[in-house]
PDB file of N, CA and C in Angstrom:
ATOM      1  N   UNK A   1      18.238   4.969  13.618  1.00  0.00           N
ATOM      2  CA  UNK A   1      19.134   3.975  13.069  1.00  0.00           C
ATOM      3  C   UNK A   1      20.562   4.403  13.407  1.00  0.00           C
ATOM      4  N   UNK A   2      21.030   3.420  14.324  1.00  0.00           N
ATOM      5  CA  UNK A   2      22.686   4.079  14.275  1.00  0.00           C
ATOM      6  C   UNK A   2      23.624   3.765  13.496  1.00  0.00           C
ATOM      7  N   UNK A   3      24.772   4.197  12.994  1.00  0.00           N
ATOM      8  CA  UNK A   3      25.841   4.161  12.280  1.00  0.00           C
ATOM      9  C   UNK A   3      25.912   2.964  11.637  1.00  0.00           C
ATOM     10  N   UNK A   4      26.404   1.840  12.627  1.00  0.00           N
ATOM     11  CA  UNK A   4      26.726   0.748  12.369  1.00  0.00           C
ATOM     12  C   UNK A   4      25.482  -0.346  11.508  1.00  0.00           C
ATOM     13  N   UNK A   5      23.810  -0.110  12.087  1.00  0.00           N
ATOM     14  CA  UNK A   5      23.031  -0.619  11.194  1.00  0.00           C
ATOM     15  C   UNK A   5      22.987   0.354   9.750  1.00  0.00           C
ATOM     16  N   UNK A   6      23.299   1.926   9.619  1.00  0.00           N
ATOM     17  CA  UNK A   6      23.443   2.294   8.851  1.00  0.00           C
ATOM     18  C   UNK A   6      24.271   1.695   7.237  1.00  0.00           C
ATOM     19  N   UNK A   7      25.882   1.383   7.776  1.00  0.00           N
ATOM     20  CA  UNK A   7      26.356   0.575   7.426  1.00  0.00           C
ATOM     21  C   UNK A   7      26.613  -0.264   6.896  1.00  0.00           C
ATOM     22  N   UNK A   8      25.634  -1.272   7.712  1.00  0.00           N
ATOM     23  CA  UNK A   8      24.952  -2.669   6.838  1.00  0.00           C
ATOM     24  C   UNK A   8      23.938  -2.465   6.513  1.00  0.00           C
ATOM     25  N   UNK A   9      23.227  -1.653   6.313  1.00  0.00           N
ATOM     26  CA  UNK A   9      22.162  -0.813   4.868  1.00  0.00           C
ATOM     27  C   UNK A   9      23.035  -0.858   3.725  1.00  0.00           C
ATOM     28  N   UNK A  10      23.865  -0.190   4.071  1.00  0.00           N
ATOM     29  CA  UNK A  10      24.425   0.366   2.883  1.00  0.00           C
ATOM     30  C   UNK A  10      25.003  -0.444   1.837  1.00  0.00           C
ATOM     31  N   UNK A  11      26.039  -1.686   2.828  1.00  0.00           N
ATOM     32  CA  UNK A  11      26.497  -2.674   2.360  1.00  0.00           C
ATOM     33  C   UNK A  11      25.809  -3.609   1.508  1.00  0.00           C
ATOM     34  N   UNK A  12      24.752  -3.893   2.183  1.00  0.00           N
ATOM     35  CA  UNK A  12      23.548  -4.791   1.371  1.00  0.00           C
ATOM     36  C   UNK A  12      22.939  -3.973   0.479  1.00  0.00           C
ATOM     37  N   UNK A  13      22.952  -2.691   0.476  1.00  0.00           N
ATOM     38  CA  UNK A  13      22.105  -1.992  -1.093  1.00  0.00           C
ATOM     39  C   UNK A  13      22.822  -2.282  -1.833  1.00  0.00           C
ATOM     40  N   UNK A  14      24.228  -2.203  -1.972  1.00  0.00           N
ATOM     41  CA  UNK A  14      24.929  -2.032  -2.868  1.00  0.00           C
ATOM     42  C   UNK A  14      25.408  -2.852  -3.493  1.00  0.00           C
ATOM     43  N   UNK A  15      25.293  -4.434  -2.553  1.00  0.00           N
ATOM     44  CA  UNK A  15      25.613  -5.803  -2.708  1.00  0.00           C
ATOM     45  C   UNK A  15      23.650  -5.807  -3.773  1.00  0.00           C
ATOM     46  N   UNK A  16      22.644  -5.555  -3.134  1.00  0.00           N
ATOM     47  CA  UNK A  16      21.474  -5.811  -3.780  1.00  0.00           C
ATOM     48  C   UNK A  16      21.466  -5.294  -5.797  1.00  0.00           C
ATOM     49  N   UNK A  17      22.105  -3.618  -5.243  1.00  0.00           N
ATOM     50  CA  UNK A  17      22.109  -3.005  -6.835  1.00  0.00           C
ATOM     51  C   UNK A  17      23.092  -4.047  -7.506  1.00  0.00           C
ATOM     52  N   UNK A  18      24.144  -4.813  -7.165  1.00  0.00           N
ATOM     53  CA  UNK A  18      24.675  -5.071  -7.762  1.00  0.00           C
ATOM     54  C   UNK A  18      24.446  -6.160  -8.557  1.00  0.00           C
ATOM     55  N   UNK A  19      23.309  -7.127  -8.305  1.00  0.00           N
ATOM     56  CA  UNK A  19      23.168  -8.211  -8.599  1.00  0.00           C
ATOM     57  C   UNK A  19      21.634  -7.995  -9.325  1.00  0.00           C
ATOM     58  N   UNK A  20      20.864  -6.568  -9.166  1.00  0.00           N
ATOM     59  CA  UNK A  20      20.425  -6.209  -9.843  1.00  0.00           C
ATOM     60  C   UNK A  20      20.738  -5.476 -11.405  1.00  0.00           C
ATOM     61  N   UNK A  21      21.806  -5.281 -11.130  1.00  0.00           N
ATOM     62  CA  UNK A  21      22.519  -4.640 -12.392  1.00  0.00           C
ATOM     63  C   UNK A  21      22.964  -5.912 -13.321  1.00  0.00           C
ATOM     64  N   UNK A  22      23.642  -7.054 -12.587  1.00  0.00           N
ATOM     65  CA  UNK A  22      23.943  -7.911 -13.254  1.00  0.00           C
ATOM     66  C   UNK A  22      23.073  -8.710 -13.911  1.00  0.00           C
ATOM     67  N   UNK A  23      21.414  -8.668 -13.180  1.00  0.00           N
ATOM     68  CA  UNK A  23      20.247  -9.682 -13.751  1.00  0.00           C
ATOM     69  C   UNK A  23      20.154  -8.747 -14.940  1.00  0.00           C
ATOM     70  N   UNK A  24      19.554  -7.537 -15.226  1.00  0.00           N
ATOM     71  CA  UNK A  24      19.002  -6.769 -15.575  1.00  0.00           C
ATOM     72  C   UNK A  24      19.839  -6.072 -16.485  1.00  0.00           C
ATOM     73  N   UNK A  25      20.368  -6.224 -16.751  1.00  0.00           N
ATOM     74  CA  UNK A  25      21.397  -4.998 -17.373  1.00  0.00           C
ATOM     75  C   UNK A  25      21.417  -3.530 -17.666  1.00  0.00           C
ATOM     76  N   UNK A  26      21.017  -3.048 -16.425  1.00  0.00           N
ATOM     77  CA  UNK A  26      20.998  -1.879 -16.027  1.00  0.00           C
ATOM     78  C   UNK A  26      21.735  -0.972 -15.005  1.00  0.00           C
ATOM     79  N   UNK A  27      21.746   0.001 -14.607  1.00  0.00           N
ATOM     80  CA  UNK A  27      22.135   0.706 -13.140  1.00  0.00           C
ATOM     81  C   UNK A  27      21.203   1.090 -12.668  1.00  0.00           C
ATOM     82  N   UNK A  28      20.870   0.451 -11.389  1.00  0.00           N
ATOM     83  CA  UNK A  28      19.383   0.816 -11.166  1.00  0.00           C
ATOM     84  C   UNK A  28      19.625   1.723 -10.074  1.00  0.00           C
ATOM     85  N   UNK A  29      18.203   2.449  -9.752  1.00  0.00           N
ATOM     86  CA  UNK A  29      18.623   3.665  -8.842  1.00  0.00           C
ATOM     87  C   UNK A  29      17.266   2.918  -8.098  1.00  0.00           C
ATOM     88  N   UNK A  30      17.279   4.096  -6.184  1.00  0.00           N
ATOM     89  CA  UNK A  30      15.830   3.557  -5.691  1.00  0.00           C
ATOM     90  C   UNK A  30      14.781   3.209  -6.480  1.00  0.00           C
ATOM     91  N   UNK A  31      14.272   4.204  -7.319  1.00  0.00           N
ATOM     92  CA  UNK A  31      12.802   4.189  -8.386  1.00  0.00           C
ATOM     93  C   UNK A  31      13.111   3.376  -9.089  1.00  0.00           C
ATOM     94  N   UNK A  32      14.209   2.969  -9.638  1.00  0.00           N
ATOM     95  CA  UNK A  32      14.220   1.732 -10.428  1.00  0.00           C
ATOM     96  C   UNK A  32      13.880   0.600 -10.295  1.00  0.00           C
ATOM     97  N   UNK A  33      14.565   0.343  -8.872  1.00  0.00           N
ATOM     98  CA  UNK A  33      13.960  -0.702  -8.099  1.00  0.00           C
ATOM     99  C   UNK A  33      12.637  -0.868  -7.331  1.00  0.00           C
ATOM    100  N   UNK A  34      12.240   0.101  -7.064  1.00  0.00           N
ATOM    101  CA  UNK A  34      11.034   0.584  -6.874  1.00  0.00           C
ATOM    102  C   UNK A  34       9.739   0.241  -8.269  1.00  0.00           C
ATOM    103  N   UNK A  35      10.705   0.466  -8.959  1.00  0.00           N
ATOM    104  CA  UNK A  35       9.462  -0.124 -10.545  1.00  0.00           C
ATOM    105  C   UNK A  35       9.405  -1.401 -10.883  1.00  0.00           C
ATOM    106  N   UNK A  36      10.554  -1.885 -10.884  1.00  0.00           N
ATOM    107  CA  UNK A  36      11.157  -3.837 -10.964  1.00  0.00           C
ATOM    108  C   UNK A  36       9.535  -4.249 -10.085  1.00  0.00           C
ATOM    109  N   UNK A  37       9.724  -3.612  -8.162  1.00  0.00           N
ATOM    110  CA  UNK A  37       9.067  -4.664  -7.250  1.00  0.00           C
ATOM    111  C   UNK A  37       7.235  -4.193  -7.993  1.00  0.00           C
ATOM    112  N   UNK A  38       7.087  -3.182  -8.083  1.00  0.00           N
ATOM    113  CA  UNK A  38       5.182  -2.644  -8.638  1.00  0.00           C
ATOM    114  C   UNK A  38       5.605  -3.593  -9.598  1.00  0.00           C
ATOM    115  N   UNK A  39       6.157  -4.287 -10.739  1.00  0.00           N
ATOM    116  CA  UNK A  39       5.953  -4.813 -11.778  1.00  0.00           C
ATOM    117  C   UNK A  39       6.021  -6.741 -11.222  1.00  0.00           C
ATOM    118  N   UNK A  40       6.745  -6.669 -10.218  1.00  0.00           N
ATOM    119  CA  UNK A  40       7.137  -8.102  -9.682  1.00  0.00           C
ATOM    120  C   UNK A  40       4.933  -8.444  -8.893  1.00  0.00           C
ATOM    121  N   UNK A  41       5.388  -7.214  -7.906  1.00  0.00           N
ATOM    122  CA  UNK A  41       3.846  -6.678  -7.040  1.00  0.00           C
ATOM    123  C   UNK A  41       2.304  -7.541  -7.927  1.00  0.00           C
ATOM    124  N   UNK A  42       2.461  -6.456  -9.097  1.00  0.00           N
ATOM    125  CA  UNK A  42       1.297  -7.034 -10.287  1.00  0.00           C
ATOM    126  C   UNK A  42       1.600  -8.650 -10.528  1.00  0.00           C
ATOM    127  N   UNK A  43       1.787  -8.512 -11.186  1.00  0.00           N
ATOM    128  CA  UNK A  43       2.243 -10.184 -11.329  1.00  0.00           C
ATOM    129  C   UNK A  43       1.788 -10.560 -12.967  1.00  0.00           C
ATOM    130  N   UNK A  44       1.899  -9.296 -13.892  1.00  0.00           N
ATOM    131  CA  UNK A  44       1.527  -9.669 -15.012  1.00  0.00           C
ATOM    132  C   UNK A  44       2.339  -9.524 -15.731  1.00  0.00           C
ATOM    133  N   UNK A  45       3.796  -9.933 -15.553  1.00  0.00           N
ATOM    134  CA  UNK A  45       4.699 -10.202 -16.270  1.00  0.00           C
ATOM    135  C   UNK A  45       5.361  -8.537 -17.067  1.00  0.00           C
ATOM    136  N   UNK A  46       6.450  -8.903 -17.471  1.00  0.00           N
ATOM    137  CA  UNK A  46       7.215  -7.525 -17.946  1.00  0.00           C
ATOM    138  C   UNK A  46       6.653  -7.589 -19.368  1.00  0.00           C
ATOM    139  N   UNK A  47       6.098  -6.046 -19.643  1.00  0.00           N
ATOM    140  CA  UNK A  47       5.215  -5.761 -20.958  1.00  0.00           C
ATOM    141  C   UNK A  47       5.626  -4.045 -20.584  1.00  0.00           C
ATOM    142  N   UNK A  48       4.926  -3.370 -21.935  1.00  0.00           N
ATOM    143  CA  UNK A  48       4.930  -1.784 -21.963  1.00  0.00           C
ATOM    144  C   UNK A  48       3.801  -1.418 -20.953  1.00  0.00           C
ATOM    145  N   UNK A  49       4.442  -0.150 -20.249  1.00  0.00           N
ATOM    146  CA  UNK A  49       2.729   0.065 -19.268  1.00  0.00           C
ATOM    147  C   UNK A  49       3.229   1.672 -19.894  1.00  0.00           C
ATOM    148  N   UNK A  50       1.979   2.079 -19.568  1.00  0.00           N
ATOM    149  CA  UNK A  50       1.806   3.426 -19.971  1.00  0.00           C
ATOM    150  C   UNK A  50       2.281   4.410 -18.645  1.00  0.00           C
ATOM    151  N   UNK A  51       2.156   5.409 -19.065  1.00  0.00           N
ATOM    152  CA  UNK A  51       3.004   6.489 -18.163  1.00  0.00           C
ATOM    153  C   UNK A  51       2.271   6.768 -16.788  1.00  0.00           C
ATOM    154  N   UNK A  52       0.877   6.486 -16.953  1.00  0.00           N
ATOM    155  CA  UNK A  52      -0.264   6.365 -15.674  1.00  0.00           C
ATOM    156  C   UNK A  52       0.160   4.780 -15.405  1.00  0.00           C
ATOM    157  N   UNK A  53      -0.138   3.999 -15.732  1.00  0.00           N
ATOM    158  CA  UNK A  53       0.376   2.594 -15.773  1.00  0.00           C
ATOM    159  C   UNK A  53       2.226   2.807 -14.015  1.00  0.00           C
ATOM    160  N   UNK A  54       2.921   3.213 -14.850  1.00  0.00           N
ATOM    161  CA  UNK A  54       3.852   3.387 -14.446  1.00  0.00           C
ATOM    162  C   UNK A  54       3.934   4.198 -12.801  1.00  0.00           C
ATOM    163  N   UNK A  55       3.714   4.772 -12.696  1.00  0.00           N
ATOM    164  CA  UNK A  55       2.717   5.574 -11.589  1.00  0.00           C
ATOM    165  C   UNK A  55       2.748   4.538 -10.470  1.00  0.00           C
ATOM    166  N   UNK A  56       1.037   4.182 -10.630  1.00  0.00           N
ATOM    167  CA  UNK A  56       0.458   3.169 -10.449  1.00  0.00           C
ATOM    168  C   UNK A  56       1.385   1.700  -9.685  1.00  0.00           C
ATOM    169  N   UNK A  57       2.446   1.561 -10.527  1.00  0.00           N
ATOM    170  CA  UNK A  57       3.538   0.605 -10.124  1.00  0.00           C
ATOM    171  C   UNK A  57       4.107   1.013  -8.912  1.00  0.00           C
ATOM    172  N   UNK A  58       4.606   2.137  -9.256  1.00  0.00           N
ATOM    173  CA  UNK A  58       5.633   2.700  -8.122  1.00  0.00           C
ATOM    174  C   UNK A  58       4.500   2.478  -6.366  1.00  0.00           C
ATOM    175  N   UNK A  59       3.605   2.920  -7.061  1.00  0.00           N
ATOM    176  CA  UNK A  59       2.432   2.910  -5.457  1.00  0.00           C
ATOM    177  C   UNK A  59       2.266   1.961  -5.151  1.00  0.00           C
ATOM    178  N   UNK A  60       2.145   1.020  -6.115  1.00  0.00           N
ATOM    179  CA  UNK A  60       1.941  -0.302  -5.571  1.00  0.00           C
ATOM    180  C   UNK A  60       3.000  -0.953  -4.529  1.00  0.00           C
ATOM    181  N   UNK A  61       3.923  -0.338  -5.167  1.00  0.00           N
ATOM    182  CA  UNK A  61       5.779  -1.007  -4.515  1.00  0.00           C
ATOM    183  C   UNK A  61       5.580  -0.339  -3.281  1.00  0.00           C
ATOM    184  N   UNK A  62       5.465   0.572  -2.733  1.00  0.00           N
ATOM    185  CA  UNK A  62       5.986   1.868  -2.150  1.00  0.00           C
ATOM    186  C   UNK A  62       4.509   1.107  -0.852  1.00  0.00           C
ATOM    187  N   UNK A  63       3.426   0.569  -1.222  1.00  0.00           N
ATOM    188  CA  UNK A  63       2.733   0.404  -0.127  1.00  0.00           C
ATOM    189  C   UNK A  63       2.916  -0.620   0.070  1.00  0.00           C
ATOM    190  N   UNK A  64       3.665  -1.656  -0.849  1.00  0.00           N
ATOM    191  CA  UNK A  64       3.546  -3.114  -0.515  1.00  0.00           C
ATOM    192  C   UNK A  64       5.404  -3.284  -0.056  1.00  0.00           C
ATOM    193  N   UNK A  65       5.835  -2.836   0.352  1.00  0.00           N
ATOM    194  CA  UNK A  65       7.047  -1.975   1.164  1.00  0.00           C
ATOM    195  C   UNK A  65       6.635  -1.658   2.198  1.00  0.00           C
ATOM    196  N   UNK A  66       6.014  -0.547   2.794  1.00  0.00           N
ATOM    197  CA  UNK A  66       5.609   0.334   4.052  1.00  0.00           C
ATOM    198  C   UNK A  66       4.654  -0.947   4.599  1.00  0.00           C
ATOM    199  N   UNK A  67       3.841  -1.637   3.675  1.00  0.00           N
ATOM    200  CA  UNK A  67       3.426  -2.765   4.547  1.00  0.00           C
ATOM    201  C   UNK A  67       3.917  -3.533   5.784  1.00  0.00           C
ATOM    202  N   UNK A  68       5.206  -3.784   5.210  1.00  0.00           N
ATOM    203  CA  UNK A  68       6.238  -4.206   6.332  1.00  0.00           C
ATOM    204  C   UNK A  68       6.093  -3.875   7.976  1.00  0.00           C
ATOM    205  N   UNK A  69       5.832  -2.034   7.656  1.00  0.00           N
ATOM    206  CA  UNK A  69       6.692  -1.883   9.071  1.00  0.00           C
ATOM    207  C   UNK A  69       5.138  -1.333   9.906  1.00  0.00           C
ATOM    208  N   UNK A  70       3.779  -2.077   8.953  1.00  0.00           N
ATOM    209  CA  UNK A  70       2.436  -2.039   8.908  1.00  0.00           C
ATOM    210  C   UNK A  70       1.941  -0.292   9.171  1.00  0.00           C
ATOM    211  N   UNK A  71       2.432   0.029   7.937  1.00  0.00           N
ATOM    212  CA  UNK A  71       1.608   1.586   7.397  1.00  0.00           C
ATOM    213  C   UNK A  71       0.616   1.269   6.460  1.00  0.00           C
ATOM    214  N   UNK A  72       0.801   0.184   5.916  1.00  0.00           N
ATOM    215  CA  UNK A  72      -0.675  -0.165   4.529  1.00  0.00           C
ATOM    216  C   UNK A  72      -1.033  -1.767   4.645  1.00  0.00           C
ATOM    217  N   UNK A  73      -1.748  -2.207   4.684  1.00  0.00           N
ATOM    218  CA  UNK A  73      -2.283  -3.215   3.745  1.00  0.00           C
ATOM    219  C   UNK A  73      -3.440  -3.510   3.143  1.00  0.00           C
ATOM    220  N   UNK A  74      -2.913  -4.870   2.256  1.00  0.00           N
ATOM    221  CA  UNK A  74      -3.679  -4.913   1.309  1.00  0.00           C
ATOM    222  C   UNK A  74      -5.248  -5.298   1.171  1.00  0.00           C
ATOM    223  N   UNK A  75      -5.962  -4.397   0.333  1.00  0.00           N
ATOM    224  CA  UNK A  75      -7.224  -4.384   0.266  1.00  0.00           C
ATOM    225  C   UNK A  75      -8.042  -5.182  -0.683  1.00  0.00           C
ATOM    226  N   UNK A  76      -7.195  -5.261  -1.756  1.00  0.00           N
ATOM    227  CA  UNK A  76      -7.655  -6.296  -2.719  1.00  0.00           C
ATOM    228  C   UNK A  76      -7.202  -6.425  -4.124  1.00  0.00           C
ATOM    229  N   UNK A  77      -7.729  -6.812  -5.012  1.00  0.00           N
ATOM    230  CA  UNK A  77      -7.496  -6.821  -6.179  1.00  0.00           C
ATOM    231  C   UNK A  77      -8.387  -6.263  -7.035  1.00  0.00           C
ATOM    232  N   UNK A  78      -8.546  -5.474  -8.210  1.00  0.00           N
ATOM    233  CA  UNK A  78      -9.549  -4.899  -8.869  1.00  0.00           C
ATOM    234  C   UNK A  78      -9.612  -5.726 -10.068  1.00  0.00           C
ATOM    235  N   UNK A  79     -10.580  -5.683 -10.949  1.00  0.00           N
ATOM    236  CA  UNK A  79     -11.169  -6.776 -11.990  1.00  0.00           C
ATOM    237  C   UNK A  79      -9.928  -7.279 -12.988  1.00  0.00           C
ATOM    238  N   UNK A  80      -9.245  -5.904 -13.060  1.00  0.00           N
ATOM    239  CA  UNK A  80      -7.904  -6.249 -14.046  1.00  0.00           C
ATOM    240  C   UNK A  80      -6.559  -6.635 -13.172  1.00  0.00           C
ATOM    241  N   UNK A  81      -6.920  -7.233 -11.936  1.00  0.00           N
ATOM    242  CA  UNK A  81      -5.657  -7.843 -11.196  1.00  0.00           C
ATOM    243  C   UNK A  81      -4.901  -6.740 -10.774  1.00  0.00           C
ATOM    244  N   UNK A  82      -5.655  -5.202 -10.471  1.00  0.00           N
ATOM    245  CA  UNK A  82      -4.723  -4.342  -9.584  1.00  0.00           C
ATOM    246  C   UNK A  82      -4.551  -4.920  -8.472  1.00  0.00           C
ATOM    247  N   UNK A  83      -3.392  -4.836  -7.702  1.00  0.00           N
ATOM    248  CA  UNK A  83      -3.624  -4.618  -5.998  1.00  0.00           C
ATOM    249  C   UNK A  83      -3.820  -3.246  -5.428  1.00  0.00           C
ATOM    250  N   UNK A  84      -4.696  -3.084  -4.372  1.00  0.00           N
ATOM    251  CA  UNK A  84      -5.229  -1.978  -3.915  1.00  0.00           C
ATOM    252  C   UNK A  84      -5.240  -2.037  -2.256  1.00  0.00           C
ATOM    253  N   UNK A  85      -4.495  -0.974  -2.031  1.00  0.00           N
ATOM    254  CA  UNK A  85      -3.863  -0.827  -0.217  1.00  0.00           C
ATOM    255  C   UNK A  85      -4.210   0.209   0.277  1.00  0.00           C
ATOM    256  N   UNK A  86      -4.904  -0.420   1.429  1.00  0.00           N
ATOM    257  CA  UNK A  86      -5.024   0.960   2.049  1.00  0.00           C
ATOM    258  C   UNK A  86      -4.382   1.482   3.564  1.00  0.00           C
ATOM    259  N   UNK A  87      -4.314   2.821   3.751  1.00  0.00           N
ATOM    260  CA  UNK A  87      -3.276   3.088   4.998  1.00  0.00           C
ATOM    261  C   UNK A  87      -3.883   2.657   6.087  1.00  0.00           C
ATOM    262  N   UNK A  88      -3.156   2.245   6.684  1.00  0.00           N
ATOM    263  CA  UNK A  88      -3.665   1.666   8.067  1.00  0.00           C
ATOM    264  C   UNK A  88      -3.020   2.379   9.230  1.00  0.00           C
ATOM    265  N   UNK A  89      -1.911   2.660   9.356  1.00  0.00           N
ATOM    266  CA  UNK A  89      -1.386   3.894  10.004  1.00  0.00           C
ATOM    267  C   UNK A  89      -0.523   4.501   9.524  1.00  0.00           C
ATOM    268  N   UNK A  90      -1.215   6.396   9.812  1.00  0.00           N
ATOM    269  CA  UNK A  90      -0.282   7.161   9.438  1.00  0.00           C
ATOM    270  C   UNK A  90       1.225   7.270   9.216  1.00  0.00           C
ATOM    271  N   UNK A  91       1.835   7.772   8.379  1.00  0.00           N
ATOM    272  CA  UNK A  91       3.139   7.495   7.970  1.00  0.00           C
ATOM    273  C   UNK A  91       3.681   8.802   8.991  1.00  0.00           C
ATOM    274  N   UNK A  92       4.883   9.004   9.612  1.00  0.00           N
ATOM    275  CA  UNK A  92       5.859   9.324  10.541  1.00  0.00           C
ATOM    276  C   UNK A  92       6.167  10.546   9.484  1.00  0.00           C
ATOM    277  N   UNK A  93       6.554  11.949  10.198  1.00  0.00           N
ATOM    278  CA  UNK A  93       7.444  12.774   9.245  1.00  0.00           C
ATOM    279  C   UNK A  93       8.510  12.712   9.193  1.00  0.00           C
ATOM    280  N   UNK A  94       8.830  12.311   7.858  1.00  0.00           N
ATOM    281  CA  UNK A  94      10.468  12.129   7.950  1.00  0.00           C
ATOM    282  C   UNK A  94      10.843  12.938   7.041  1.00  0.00           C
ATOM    283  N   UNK A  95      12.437  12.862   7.537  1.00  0.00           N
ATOM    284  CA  UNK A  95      13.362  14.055   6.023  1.00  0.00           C
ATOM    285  C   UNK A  95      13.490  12.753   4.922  1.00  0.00           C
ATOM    286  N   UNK A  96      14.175  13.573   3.591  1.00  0.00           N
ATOM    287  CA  UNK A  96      13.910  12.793   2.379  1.00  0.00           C
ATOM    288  C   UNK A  96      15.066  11.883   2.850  1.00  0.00           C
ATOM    289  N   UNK A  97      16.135  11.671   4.167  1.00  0.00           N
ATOM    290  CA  UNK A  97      17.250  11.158   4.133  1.00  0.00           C
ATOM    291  C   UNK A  97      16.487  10.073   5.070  1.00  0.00           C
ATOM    292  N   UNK A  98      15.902  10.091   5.526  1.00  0.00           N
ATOM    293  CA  UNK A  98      14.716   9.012   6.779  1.00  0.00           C
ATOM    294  C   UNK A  98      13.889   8.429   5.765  1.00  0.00           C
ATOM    295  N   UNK A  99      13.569   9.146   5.164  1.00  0.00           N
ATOM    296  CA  UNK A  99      12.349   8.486   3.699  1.00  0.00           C
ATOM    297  C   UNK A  99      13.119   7.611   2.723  1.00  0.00           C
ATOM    298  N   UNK A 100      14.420   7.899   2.389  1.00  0.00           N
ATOM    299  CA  UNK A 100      15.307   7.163   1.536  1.00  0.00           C
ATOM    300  C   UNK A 100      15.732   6.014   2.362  1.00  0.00           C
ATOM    301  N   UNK A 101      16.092   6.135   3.489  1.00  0.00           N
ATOM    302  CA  UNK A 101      16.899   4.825   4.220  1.00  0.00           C
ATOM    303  C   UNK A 101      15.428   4.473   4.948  1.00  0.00           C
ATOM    304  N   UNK A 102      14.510   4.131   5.135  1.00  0.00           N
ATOM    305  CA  UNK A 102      13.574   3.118   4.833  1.00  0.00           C
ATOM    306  C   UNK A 102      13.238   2.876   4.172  1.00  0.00           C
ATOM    307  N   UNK A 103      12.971   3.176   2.782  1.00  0.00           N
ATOM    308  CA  UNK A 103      12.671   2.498   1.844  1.00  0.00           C
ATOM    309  C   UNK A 103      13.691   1.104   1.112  1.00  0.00           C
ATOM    310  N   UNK A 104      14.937   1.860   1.700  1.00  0.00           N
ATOM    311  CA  UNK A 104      16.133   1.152   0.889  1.00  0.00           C
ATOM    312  C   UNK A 104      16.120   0.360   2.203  1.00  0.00           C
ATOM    313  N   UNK A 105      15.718   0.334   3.672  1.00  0.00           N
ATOM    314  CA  UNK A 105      15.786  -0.523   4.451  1.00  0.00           C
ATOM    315  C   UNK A 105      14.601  -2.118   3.746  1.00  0.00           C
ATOM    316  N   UNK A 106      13.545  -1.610   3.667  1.00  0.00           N
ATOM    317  CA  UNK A 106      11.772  -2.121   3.252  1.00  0.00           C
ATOM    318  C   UNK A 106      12.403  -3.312   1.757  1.00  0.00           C
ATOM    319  N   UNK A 107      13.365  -2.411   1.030  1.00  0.00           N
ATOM    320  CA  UNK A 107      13.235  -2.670  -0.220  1.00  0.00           C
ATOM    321  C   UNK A 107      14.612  -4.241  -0.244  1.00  0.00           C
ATOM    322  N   UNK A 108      15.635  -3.803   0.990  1.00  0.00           N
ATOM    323  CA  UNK A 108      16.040  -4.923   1.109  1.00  0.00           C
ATOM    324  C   UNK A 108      15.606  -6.057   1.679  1.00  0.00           C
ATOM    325  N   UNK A 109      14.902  -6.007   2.444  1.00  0.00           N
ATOM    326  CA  UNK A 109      14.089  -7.092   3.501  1.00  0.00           C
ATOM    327  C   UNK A 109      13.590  -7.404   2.180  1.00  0.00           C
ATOM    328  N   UNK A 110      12.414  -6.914   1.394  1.00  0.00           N
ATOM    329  CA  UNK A 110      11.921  -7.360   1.072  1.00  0.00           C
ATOM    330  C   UNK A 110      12.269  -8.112  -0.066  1.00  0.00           C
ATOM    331  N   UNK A 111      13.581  -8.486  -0.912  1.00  0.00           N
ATOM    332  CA  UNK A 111      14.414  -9.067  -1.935  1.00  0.00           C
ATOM    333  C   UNK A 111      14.235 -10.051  -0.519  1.00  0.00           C
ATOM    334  N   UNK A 112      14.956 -10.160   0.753  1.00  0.00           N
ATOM    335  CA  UNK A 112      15.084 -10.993   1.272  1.00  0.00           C
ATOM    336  C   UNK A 112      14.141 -12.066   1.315  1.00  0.00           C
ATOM    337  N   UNK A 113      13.227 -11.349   1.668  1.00  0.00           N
ATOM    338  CA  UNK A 113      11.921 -12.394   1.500  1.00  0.00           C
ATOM    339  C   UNK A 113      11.584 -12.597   0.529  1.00  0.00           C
ATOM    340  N   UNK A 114      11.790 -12.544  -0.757  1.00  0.00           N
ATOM    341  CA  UNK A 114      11.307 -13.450  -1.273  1.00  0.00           C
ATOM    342  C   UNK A 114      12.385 -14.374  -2.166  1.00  0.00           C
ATOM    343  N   UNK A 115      13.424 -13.886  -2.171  1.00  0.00           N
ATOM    344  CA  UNK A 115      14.605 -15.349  -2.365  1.00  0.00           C
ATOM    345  C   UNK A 115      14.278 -16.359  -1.111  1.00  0.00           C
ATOM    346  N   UNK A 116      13.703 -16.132  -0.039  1.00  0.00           N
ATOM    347  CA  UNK A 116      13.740 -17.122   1.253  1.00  0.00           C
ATOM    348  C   UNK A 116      12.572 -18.154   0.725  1.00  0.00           C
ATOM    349  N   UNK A 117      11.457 -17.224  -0.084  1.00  0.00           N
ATOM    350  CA  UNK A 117      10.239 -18.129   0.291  1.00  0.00           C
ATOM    351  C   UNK A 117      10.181 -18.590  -1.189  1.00  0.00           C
TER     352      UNK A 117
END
């Protein structure tokens, strides 16, 4: 990624946190947003989930994200409306600074898409 798409990463996270902060009334960090999309992901509405529960969310986000750039998809649903993904190709080694700016790349596309649709 060079500089300049760097950039407009950055610009749009910060334009994204911001309008997340304003829905939400929070400061949200990656995992935050990362918990919002596993809870958007499920589709069973905002309720208490338990600390395994919570987990669970984040993975959900985190594969239905990497889906994108086709490292997972989806396998199905389990009786209580999990979604369940599986890897389809290996994930790349990256540093936590390559691991952070795709996700925050994944995590904007994917706000994109779905205000589009």
């Amino acid at each position: 990624m060079d500089l300049k798409s760097i950039a407009e990463l950055k610009a749009e996270w910060n334009q994204l946190l911001d309008k997340v902060a304003e829905k939400f009334g929070i400061d949200p960090d990656l995992q935050g947003i990362i918990f919002l999309i596993g809870v958007q992901e499920l589709g069973q509405g905002n309720r208490k989930f338990s600390k395994d529960e919570k987990q669970d969310l984040m993975h959900i986000a985190t594969c239905r994200l990497l889906s994108t750039y086709g490292y997972y998809e989806l396998a199905g649903l389990d009786n209580e409306g999990w979604p369940h993904w599986k890897l389809v190709e290996k994930l790349p080694v990256l540093s936590l600074k390559e691991q952070d700016l795709l996700l925050k790349k994944a995590v904007v596309s994917y706000f994109k898409e779905i205000i589009i649709t």
